[in-house]
N, C-alpha and C. Protein backbone atom coordinates (compact mmCIF):
# COMPACT_ATOMS: atom_id res chain seq x y z
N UNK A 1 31.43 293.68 91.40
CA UNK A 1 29.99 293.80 91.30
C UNK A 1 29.61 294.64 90.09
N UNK A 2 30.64 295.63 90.18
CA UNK A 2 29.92 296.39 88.59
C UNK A 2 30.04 295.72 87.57
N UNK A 3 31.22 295.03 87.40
CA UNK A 3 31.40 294.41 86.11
C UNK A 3 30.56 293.32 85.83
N UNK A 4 29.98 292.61 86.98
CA UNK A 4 28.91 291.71 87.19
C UNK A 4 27.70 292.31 86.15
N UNK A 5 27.46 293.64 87.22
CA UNK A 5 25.94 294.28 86.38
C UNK A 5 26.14 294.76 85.03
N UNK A 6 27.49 294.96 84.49
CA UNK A 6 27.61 295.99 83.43
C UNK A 6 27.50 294.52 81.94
N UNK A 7 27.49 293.04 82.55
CA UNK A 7 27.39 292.25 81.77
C UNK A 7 25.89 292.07 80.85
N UNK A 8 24.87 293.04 81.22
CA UNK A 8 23.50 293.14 80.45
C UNK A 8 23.25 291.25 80.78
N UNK A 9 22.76 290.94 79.67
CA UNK A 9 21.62 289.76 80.34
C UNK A 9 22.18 288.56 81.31
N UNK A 10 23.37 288.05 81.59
CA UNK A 10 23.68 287.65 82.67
C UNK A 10 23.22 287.72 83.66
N UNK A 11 23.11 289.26 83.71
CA UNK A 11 22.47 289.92 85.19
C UNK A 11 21.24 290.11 85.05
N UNK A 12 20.38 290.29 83.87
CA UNK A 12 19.29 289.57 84.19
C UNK A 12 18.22 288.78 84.03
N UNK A 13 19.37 287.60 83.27
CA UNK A 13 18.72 286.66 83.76
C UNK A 13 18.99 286.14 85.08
N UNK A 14 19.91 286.77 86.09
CA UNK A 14 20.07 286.16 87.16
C UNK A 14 18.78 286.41 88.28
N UNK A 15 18.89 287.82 88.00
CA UNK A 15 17.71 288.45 88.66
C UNK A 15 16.28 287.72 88.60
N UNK A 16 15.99 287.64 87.10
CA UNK A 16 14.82 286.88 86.81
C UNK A 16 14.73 285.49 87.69
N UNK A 17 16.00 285.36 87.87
CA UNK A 17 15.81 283.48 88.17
C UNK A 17 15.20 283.68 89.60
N UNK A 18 16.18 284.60 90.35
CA UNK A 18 15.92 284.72 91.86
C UNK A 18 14.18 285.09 92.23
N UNK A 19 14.06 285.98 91.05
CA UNK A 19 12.44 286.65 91.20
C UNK A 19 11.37 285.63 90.80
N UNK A 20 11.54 284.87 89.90
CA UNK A 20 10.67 283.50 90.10
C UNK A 20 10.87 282.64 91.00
N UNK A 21 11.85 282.30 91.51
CA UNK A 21 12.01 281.31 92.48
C UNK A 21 10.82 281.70 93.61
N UNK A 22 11.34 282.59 94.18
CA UNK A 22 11.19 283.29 95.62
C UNK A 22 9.49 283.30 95.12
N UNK A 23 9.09 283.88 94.20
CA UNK A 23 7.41 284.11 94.21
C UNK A 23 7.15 282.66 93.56
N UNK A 24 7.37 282.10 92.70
CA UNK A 24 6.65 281.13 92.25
C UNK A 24 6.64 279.80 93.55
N UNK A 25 7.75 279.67 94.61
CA UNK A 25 7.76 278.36 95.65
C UNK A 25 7.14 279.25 96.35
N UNK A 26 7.12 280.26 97.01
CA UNK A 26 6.63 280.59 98.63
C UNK A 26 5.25 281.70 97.97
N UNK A 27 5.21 282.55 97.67
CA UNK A 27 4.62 283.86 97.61
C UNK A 27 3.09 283.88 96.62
N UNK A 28 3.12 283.37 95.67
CA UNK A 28 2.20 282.94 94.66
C UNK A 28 0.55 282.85 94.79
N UNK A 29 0.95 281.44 95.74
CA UNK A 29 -0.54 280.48 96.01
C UNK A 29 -1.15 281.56 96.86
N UNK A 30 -0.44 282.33 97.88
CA UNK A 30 -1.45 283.29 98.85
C UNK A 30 -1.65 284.48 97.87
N UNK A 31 -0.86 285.25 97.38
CA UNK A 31 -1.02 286.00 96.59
C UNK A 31 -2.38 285.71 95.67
N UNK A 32 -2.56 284.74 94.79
CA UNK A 32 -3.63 284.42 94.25
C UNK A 32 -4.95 284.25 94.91
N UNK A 33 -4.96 283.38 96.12
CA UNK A 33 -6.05 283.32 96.61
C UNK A 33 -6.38 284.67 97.37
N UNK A 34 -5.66 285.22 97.55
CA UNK A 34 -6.17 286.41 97.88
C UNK A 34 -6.71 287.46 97.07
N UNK A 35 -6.77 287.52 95.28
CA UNK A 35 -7.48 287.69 93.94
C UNK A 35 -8.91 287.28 94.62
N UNK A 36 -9.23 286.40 94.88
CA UNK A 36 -10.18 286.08 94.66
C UNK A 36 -10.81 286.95 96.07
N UNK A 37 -10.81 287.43 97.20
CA UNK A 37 -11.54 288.43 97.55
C UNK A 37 -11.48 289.80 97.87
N UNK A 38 -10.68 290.53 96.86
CA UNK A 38 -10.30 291.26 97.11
C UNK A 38 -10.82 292.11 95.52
N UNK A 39 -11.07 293.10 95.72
CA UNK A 39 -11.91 294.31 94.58
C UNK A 39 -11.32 295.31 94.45
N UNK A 40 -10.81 295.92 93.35
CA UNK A 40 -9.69 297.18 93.57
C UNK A 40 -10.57 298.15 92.20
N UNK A 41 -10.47 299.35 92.66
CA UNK A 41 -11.19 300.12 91.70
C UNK A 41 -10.33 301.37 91.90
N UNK A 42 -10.19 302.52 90.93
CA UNK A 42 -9.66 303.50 90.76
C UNK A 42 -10.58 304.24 90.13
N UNK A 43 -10.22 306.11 90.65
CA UNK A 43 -11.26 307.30 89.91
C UNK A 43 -10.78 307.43 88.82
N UNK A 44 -9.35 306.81 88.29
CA UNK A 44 -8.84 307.67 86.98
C UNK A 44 -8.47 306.16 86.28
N UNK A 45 -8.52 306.31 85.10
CA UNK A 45 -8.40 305.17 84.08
C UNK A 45 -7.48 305.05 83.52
N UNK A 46 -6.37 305.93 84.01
CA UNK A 46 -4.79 305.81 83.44
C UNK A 46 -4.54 304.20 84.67
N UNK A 47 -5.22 304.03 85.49
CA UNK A 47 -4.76 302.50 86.13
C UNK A 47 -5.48 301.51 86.38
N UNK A 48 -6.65 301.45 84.98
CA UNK A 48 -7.18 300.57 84.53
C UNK A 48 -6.24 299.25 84.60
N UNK A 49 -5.07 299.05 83.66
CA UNK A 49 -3.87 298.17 83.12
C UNK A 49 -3.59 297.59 84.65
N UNK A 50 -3.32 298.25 85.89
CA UNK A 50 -3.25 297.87 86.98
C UNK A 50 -4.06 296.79 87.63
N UNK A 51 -5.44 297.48 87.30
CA UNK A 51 -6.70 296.76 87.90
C UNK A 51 -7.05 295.67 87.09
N UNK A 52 -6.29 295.56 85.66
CA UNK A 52 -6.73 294.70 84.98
C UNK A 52 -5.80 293.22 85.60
N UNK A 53 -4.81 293.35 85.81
CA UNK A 53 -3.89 292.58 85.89
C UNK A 53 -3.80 291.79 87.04
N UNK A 54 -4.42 292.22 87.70
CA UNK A 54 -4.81 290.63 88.64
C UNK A 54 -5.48 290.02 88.29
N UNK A 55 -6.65 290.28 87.79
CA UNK A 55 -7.90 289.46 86.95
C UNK A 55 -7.04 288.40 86.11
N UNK A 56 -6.46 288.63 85.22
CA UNK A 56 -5.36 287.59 84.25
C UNK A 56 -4.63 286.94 84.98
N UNK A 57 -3.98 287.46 86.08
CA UNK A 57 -3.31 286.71 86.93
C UNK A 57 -4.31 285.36 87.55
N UNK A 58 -4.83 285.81 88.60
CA UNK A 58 -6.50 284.76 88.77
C UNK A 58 -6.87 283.67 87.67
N UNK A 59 -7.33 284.39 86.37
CA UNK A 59 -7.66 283.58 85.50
C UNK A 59 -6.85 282.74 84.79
N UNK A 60 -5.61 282.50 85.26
CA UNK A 60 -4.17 281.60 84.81
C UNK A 60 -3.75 281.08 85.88
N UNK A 61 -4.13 281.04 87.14
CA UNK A 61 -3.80 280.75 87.88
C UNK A 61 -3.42 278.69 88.54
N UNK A 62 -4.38 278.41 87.60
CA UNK A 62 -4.58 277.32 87.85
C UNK A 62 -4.34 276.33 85.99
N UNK A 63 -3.41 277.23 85.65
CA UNK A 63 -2.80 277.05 84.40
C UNK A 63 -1.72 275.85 84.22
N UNK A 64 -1.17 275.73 85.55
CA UNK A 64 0.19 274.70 86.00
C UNK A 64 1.15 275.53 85.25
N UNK A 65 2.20 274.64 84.71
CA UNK A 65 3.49 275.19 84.53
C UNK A 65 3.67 275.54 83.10
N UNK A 66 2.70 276.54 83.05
CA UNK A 66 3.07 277.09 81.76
C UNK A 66 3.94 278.39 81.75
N UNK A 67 4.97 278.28 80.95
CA UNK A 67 5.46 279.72 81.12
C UNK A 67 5.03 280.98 80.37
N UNK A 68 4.52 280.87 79.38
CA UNK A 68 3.82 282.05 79.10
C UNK A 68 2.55 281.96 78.77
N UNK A 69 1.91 283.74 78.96
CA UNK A 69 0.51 283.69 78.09
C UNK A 69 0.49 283.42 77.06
N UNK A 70 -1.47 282.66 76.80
CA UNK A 70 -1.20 281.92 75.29
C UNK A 70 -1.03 283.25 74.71
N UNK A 71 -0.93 282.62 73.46
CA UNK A 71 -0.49 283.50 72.39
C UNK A 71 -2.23 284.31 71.77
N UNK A 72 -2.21 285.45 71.73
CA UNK A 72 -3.40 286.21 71.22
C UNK A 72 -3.93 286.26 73.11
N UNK A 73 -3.55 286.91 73.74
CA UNK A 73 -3.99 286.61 75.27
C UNK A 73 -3.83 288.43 75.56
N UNK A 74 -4.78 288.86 75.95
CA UNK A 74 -4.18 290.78 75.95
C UNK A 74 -4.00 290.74 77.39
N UNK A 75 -2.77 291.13 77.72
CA UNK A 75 -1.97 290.99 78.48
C UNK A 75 -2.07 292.87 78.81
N UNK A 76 -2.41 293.29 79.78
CA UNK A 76 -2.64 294.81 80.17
C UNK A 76 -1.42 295.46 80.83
N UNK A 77 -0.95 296.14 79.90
CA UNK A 77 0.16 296.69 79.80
C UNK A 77 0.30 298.24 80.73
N UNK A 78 0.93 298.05 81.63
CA UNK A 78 1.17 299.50 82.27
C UNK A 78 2.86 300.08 82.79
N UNK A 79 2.78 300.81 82.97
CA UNK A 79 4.39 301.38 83.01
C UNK A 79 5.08 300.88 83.69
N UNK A 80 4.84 299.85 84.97
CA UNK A 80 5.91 298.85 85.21
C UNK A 80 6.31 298.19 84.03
N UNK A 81 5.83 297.44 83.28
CA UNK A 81 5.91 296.75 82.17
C UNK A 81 6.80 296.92 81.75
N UNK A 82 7.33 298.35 81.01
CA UNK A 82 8.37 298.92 80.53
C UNK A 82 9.53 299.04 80.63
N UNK A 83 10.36 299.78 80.47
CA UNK A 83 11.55 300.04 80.71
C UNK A 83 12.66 299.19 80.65
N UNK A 84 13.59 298.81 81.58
CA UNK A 84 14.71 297.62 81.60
C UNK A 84 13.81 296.45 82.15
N UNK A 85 12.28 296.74 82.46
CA UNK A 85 11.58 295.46 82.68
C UNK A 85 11.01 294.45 81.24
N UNK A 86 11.17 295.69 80.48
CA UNK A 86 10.15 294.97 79.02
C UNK A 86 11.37 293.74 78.68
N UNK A 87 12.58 293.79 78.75
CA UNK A 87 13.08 292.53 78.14
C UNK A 87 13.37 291.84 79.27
N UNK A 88 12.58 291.48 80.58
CA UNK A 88 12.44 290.41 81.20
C UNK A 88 10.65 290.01 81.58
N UNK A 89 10.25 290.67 81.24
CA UNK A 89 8.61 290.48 81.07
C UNK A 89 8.23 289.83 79.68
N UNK A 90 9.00 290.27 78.45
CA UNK A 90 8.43 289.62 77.59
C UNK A 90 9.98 288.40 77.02
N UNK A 91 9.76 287.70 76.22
CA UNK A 91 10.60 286.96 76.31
C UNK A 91 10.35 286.05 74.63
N UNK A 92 10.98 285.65 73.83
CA UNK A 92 11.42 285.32 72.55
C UNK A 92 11.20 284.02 72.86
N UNK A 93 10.28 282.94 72.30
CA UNK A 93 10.15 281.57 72.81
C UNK A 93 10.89 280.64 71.97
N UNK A 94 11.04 279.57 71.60
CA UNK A 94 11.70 278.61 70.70
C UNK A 94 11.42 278.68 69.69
N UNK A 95 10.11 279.46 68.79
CA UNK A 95 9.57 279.57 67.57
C UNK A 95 10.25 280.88 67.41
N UNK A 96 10.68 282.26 67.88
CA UNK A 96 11.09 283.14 67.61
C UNK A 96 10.06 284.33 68.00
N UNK A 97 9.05 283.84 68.84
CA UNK A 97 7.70 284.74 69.03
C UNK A 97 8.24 285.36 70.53
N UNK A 98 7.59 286.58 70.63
CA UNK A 98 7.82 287.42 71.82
C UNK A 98 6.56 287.00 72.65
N UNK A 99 6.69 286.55 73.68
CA UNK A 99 5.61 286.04 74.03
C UNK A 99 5.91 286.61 75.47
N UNK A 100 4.98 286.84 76.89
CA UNK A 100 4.99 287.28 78.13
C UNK A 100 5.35 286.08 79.07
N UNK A 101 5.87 286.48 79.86
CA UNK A 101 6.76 285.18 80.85
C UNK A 101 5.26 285.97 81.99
N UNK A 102 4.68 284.82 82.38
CA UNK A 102 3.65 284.04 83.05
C UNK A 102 4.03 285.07 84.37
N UNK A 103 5.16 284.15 84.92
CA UNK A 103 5.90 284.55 86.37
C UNK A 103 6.31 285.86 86.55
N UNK A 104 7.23 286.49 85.74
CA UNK A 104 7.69 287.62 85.58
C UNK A 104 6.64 288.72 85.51
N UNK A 105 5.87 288.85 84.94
CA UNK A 105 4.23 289.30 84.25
C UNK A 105 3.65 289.83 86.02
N UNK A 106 3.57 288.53 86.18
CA UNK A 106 2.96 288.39 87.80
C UNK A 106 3.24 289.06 88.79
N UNK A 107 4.82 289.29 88.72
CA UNK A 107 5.43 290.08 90.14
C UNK A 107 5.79 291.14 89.82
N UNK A 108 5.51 291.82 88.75
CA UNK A 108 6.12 292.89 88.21
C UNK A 108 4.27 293.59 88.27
N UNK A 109 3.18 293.07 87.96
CA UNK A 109 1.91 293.32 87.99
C UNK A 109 1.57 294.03 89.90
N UNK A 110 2.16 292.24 90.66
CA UNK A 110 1.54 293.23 92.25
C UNK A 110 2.25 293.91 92.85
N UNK A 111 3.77 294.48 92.18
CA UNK A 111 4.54 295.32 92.85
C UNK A 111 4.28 296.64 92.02
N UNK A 112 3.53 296.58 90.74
CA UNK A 112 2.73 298.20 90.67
C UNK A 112 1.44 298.04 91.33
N UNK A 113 0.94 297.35 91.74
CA UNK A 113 -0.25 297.13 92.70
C UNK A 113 -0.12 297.69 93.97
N UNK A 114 1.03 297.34 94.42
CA UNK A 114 1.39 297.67 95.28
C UNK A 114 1.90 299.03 95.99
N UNK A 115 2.32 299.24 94.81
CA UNK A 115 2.95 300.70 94.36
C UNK A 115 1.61 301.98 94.54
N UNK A 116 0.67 301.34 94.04
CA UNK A 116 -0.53 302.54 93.62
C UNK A 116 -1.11 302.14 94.43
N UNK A 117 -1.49 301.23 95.58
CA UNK A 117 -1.94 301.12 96.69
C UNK A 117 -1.50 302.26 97.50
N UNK A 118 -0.39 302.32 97.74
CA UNK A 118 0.10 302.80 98.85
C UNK A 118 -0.05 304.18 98.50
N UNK A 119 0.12 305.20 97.22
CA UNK A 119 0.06 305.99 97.30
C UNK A 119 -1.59 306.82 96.65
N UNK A 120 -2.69 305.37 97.19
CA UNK A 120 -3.95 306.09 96.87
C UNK A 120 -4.40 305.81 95.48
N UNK A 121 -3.87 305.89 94.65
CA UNK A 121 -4.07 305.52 93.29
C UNK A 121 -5.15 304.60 92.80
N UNK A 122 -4.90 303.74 93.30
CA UNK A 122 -5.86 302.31 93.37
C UNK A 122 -6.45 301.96 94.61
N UNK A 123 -7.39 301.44 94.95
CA UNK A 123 -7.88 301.29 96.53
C UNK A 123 -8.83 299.96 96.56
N UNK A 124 -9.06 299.11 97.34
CA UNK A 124 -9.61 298.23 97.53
C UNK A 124 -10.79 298.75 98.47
N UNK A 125 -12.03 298.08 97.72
CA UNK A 125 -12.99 298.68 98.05
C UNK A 125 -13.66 297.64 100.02
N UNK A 126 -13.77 298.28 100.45
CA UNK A 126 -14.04 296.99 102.14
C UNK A 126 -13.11 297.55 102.70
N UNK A 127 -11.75 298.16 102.20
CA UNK A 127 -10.45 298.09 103.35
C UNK A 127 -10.35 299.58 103.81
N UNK A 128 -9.83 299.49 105.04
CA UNK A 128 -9.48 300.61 105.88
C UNK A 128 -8.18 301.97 105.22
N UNK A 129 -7.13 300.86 105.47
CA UNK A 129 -5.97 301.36 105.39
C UNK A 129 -5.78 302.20 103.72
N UNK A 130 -6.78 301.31 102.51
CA UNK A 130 -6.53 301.29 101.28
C UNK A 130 -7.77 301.56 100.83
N UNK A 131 -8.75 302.20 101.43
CA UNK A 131 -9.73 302.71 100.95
C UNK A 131 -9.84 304.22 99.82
N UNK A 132 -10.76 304.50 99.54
CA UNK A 132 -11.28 305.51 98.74
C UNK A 132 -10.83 306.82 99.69
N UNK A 133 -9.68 307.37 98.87
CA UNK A 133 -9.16 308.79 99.51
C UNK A 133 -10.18 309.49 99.90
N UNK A 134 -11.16 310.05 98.83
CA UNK A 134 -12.58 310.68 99.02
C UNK A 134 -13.28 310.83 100.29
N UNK A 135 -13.19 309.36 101.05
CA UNK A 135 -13.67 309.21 102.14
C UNK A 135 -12.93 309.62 103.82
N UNK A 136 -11.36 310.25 103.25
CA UNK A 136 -10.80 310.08 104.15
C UNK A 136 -11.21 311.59 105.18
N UNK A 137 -11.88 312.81 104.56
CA UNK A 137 -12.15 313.68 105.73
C UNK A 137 -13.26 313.86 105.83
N UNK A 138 -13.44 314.20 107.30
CA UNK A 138 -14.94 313.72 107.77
C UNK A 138 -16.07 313.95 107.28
N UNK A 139 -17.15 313.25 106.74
CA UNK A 139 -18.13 313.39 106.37
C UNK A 139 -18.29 315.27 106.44
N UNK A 140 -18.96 315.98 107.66
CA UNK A 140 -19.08 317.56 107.74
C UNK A 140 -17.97 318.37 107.70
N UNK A 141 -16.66 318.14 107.09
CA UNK A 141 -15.96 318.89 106.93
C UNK A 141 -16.17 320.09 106.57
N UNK A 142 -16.89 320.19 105.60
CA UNK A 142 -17.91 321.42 104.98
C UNK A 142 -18.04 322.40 105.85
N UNK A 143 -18.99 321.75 106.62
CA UNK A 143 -20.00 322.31 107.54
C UNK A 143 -19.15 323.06 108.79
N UNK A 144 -17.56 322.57 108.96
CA UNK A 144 -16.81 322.66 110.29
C UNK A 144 -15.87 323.10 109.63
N UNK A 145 -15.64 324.01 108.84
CA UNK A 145 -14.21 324.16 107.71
C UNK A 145 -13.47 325.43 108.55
N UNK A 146 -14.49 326.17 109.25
CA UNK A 146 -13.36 326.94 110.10
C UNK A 146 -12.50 326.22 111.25
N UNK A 147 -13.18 325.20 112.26
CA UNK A 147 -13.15 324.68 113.12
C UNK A 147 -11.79 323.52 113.00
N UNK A 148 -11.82 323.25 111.52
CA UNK A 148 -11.11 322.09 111.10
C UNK A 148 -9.82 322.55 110.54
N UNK A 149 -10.02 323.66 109.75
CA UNK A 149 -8.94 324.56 109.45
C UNK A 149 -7.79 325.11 110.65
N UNK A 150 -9.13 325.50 111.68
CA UNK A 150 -8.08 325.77 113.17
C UNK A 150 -7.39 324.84 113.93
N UNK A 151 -7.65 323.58 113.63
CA UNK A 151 -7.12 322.36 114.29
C UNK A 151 -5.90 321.92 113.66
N UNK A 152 -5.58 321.92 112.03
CA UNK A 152 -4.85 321.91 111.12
C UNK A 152 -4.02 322.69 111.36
N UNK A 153 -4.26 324.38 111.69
CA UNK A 153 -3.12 324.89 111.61
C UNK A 153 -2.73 325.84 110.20
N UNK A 154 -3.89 326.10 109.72
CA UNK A 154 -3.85 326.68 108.21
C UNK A 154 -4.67 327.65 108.13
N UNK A 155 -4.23 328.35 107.28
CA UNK A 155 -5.14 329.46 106.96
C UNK A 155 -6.72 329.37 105.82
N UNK A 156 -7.41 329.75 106.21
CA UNK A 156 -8.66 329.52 105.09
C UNK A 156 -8.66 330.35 103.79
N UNK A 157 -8.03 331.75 103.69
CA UNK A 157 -7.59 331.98 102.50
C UNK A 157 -6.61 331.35 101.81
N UNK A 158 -6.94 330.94 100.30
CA UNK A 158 -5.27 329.95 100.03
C UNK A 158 -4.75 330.94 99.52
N UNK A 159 -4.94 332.01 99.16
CA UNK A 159 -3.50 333.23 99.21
C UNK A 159 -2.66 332.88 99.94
N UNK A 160 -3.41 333.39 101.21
CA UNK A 160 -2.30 333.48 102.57
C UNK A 160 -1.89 331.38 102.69
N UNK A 161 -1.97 330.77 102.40
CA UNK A 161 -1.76 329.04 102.58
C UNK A 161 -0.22 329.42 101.21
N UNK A 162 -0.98 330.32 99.99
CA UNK A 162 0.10 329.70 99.09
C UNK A 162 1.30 330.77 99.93
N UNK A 163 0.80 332.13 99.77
CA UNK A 163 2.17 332.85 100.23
C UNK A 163 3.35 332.39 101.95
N UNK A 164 2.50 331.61 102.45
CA UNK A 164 3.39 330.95 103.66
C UNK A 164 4.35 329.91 102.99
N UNK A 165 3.76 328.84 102.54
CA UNK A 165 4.36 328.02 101.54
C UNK A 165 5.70 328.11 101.05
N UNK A 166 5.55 329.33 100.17
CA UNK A 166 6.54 330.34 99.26
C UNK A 166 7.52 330.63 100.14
N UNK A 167 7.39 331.42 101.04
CA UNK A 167 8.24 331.85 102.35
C UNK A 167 8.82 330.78 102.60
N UNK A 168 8.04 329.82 103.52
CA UNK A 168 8.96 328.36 103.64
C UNK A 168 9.67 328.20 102.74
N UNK A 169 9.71 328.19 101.72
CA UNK A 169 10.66 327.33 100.63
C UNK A 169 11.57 328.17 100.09
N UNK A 170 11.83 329.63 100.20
CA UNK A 170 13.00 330.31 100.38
C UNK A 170 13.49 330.80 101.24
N UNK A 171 13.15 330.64 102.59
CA UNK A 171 14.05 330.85 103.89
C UNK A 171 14.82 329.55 104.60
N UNK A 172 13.76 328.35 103.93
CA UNK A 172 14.59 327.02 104.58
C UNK A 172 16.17 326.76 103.73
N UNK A 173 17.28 326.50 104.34
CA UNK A 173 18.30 326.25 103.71
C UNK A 173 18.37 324.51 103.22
N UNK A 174 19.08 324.94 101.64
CA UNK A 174 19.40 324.12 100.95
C UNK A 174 17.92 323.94 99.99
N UNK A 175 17.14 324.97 99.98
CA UNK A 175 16.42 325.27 98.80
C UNK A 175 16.96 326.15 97.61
C-alpha cells in the first residue's frame, strides 16, 4: 500500500477516478437540486469563495458532459482548493492550458461546505441545525446573565472563568 501511494499521480489519478464516479452517477443531481433552495451566508468574508461556489456549481449544472470550466470562467478559489488538491482540481487540457476539472471542482467545493457548516462558519439561512450562531442564546440572556451563568456552572467574573481554566490545564495529566 505504501508503495502504491508513494507512486504520486497513479494514486491520484486513482483517487480522482473513484471521486467522480461515486458523485458524478449517484450524488450530483440531489446535490444540485438542492442549490437551488438553499441560501448560505456568512459574518466574515474570508468564506465568501465558499458561498460563491455553489452558485457556479448551479450555474453549470445543466452544462452535460463537459469537463471543465470554460476558459475565462472565475472559478472561487478557497483553501480546499489548494494543497495536494490543486493538482487534481486543476488539470492541463490537450492544448496545454490549466484549466478546472468541472467534477473535481464540485466535490472538493461541498466538502468545504460542508466543513464550515458544521463548524458555524457558514450557515444556511431557514435551517435549525445550521443556522446563524448569533441566534443560538436566548434572546434575554442579557437580562438573565446571573441566572444563566448559574445554570452553566461558571463564574461571572472572567478572571475567576480564566484563572479556573489555567488550573485545569496544569493539574490535568498529560498537559
Amino acid at each position: 500500500m505504501h508503495e502504491f501511494r508513494t507512486r504520486g499521480p497513479v494514486y491520484r489519478r486513482t483517487v480522482q477516478t473513484a471521486l467522480e464516479a461515486s458523485y458524478a452517477n449517484h450524488y450530483r443531481r440531489g446535490l444540485i437540486r438542492l442549490l437551488d433552495v438553499l441560501e448560505f451566508r456568512s459574518s466574515d468574508h474570508t468564506h465568501q469563495p465558499v458561498i460563491e461556489a455553489p452558485a457556479l456549481v448551479a450555474r453549470y449544472a445543466a452544462a452535460g458532459n463537459t469537463t471543465y470550466y470554460p476558459l475565462g470562467e472565475t472559478v472561487p478559489v478557497h483553501r480546499a482548493v489548494g494543497g495536494d488538491r490543486a493538482e487534481v482540481v486543476r488539470r492541463t487540457d490537450k492544448r496545454g492550458r490549466r484549466r478546472v476539472v468541472r467534477t473535481v471542482y464540485e466535490v472538493v467545493a461541498f466538502r468545504a461546505l460542508r466543513d464550515q457548516l458544521e463548524c458555524k462558519e457558514i450557515r444556511v439561512v431557514g435551517a435549525d441545525k445550521w443556522r446563524n450562531p448569533d441566534e443560538d442564546p436566548p434572546q434575554d440572556f442579557a437580562e438573565r446573565r446571573e441566572e444563566n451563568y448559574r445554570e452553566l456552572r461558571k463564574p461571572l467574573d472572567p478572571q475567576v472563568f480564566v484563572d479556573e481554566l489555567r488550573e485545569q490545564m496544569t493539574t490535568e495529566p498529560g498537559c
